[in-house]
Protein backbone atom coordinates (compact mmCIF):
# COMPACT_ATOMS: atom_id res chain seq x y z
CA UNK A 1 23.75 17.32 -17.11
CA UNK A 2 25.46 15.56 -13.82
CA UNK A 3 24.50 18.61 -11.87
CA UNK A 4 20.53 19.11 -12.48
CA UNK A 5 18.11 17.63 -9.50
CA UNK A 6 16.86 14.48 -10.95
CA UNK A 7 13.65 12.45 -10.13
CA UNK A 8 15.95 9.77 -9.30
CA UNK A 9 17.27 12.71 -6.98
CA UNK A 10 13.96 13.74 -5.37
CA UNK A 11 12.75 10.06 -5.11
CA UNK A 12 15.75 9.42 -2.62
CA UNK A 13 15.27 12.43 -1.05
CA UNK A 14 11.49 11.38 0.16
CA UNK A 15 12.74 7.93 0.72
CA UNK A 16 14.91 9.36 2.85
CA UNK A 17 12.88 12.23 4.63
CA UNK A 18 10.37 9.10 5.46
CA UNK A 19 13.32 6.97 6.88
CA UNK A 20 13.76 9.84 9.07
CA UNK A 21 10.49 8.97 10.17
CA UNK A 22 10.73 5.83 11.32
CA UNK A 23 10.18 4.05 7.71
CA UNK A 24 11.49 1.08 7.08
CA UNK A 25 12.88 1.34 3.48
CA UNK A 26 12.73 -1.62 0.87
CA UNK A 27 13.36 -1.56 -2.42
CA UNK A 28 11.09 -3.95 -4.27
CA UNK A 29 13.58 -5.41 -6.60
CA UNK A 30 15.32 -7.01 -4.00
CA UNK A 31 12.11 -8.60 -2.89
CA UNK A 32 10.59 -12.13 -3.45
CA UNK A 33 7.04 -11.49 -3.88
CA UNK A 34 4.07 -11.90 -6.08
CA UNK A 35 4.22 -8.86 -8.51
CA UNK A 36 0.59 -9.66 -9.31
CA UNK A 37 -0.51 -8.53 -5.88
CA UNK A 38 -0.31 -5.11 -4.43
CA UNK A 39 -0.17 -6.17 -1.43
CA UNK A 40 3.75 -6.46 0.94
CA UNK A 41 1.79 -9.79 1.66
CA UNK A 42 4.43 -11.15 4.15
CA UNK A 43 4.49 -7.85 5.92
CA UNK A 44 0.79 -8.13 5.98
CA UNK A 45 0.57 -11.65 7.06
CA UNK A 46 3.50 -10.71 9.61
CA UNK A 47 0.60 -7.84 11.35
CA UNK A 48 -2.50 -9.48 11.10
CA UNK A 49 -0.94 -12.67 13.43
CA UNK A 50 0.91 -9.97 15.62
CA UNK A 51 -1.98 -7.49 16.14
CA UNK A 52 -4.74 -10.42 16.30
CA UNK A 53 -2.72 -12.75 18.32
CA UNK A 54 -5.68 -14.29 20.24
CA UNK A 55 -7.21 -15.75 17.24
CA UNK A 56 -6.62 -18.65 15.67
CA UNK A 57 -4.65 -18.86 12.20
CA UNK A 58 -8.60 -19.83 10.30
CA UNK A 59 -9.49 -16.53 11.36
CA UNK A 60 -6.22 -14.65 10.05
CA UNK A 61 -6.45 -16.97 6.77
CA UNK A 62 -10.28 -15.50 6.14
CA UNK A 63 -9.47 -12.06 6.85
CA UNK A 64 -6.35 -12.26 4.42
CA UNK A 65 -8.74 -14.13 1.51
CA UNK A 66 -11.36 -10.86 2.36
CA UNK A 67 -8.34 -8.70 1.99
CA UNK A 68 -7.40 -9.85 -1.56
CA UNK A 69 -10.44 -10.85 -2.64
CA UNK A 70 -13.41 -8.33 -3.33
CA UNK A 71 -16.59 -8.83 -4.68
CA UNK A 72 -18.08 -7.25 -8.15
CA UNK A 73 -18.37 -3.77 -8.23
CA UNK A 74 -16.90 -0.13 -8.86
CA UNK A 75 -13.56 0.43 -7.40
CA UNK A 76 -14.48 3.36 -4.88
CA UNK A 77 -17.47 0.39 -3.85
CA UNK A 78 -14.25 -1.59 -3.59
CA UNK A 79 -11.91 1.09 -1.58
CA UNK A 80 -15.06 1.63 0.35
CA UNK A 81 -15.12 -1.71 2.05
CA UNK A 82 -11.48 -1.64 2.20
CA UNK A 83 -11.54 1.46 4.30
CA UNK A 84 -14.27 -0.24 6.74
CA UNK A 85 -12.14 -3.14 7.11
CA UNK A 86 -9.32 -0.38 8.08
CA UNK A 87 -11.49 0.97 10.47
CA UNK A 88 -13.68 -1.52 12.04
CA UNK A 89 -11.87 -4.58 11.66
CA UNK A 90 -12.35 -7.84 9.55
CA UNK A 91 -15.40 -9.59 10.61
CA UNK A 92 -14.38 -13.47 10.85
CA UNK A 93 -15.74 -16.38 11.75
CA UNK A 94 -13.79 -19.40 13.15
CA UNK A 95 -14.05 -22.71 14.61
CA UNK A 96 -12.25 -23.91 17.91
CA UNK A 97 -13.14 -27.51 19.34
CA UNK A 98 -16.19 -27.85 16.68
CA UNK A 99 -17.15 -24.65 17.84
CA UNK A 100 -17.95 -21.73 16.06
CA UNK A 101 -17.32 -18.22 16.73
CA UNK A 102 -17.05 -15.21 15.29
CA UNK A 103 -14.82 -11.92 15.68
CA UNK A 104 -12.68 -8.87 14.23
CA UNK A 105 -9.55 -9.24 12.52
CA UNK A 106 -7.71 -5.97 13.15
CA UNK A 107 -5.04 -4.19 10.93
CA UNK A 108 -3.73 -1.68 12.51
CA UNK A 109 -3.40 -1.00 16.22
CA UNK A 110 -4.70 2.35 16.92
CA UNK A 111 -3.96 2.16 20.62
CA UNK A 112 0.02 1.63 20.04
CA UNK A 113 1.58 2.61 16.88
CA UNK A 114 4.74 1.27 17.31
CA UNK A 115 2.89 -1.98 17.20
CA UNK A 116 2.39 -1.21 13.09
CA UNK A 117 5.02 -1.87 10.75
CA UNK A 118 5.67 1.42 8.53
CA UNK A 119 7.19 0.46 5.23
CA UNK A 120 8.35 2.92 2.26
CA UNK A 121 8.79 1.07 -0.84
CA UNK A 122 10.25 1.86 -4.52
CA UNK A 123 10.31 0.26 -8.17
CA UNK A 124 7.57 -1.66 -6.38
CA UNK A 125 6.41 -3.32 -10.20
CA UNK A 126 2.89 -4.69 -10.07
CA UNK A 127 1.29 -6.24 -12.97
CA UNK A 128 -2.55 -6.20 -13.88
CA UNK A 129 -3.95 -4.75 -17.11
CA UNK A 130 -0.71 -3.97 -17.94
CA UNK A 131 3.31 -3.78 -16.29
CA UNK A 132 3.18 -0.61 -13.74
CA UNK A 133 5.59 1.13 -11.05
CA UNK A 134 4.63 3.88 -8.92
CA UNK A 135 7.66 6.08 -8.01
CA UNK A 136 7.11 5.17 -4.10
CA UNK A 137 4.63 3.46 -1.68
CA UNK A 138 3.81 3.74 1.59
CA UNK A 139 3.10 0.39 3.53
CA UNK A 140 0.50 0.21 6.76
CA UNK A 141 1.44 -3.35 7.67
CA UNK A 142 1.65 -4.27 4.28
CA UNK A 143 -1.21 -2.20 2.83
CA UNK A 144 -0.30 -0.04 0.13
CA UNK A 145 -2.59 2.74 1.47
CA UNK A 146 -0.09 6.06 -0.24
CA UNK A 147 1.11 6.21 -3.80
CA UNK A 148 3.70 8.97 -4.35
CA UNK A 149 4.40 10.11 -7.65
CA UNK A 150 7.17 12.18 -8.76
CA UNK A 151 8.45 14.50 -11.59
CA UNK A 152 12.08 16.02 -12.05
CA UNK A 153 12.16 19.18 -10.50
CA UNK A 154 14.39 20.02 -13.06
CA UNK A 155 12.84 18.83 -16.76
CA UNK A 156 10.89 21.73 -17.91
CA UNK A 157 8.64 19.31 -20.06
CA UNK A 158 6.94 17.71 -17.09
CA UNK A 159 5.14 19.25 -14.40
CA UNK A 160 2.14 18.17 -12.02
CA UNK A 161 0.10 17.44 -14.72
CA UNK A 162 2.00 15.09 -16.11
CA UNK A 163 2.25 13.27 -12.70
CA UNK A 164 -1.52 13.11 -12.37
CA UNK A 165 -2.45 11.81 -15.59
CA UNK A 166 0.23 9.08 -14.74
CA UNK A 167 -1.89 8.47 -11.73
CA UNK A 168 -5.27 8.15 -13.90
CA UNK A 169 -3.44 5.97 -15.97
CA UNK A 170 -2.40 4.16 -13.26
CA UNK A 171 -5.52 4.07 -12.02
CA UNK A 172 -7.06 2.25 -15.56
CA UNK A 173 -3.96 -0.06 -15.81
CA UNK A 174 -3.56 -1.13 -12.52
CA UNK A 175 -6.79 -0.56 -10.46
CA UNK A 176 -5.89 -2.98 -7.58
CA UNK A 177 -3.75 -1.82 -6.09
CA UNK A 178 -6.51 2.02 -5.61
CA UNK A 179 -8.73 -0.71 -3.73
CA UNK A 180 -5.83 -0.11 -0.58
CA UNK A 181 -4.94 3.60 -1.21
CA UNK A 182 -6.58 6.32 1.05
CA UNK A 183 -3.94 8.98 0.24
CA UNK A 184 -2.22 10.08 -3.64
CA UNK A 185 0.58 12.52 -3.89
CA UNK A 186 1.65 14.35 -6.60
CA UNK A 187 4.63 16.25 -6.64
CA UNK A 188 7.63 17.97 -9.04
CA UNK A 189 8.96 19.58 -5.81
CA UNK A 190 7.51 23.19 -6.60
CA UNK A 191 3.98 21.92 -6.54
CA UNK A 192 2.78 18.93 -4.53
CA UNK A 193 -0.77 17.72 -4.28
């Protein structure tokens, strides 16, 4: 059996192709974070003070409570906001000298991409309805805005199917972390959605 093309096989394979890319590779294990969050929150915390650096740390602290904190309502009403935010900006408002004003909160820099922090992640567990781990994630600054998910190329019992109705599940079991995702990938190396 050493010689068949595992998942674990393909999995390191597009870990690798997106280190290639420029990818900075993590694998969540190794990490000290909050597995009840979705979000790379010190990455994230890391580009909101680097690509906002004119503002003052009230305005960064109210654009990362916005970020993790949504109001009631469907999760593509939820995504939906979340991809304005992307877009637009964070609309803030701040105090300097008993002053207030009010601004954007940016998370990614269009203008300069380098300026972003690309991050692909693995065995990234995250725990809401129930104890999940997409097979990888792609991190914008610490937003998990990709979710890969992978079948062995070589197990004739699973196939892209299989993969998306472990997304949908996925999707019911851990719907947080869909409020940061523009882009899903399904793949068992012959097919790939």
């Amino acid at each position: 059996m050493s010689g068949f093309y595992t998942e674990a096989n393909y999995e390191n394979s597009i870990i690798e192709l997106f280190q290639n890319m420029g990818y900075r590779y993590v694998y969540a294990p190794d990490l000290d974070r909050d597995i009840y969050s979705p979000l790379y929150e010190v990455e994230l915390l890391d580009a909101l003070r680097r690509l906002n650096r004119d503002l003052p740390e009230d305005a960064i602290a109210e654009a990362f409570y916005k970020l993790k904190n949504y109001e009631n309502g469907e999760l593509v009403q939820k995504n939906a906001v979340f991809m304005d935010y992307l877009q637009h900006g964070i609309e803030v408002r701040y105090f300097v000298n008993g002053k207030e004003y009010s601004g954007l909160v940016y998370l990614v820099d269009y203008k300069n991409p380098y300026n972003n922090s690309f991050v692909v992640a693995n065995q990234w567990t995250f725990i809401e309805n129930s104890n999940k781990r997409p097979d990888i994630i792609l991190f914008l600054n610490g937003l998990p805005v990709v979710i890969i998910e992978l079948k062995s190329p070589s197990r004739e019992e699973t196939d892209i199917d299989e993969a998306y109705c472990q997304l949908r599940n996925y999707i019911q079991e851990i719907p947080s972390m869909f409020i940061y995702n523009c882009i899903c990938v399904l793949s068992d190396q012959l097919t790939s959605r």
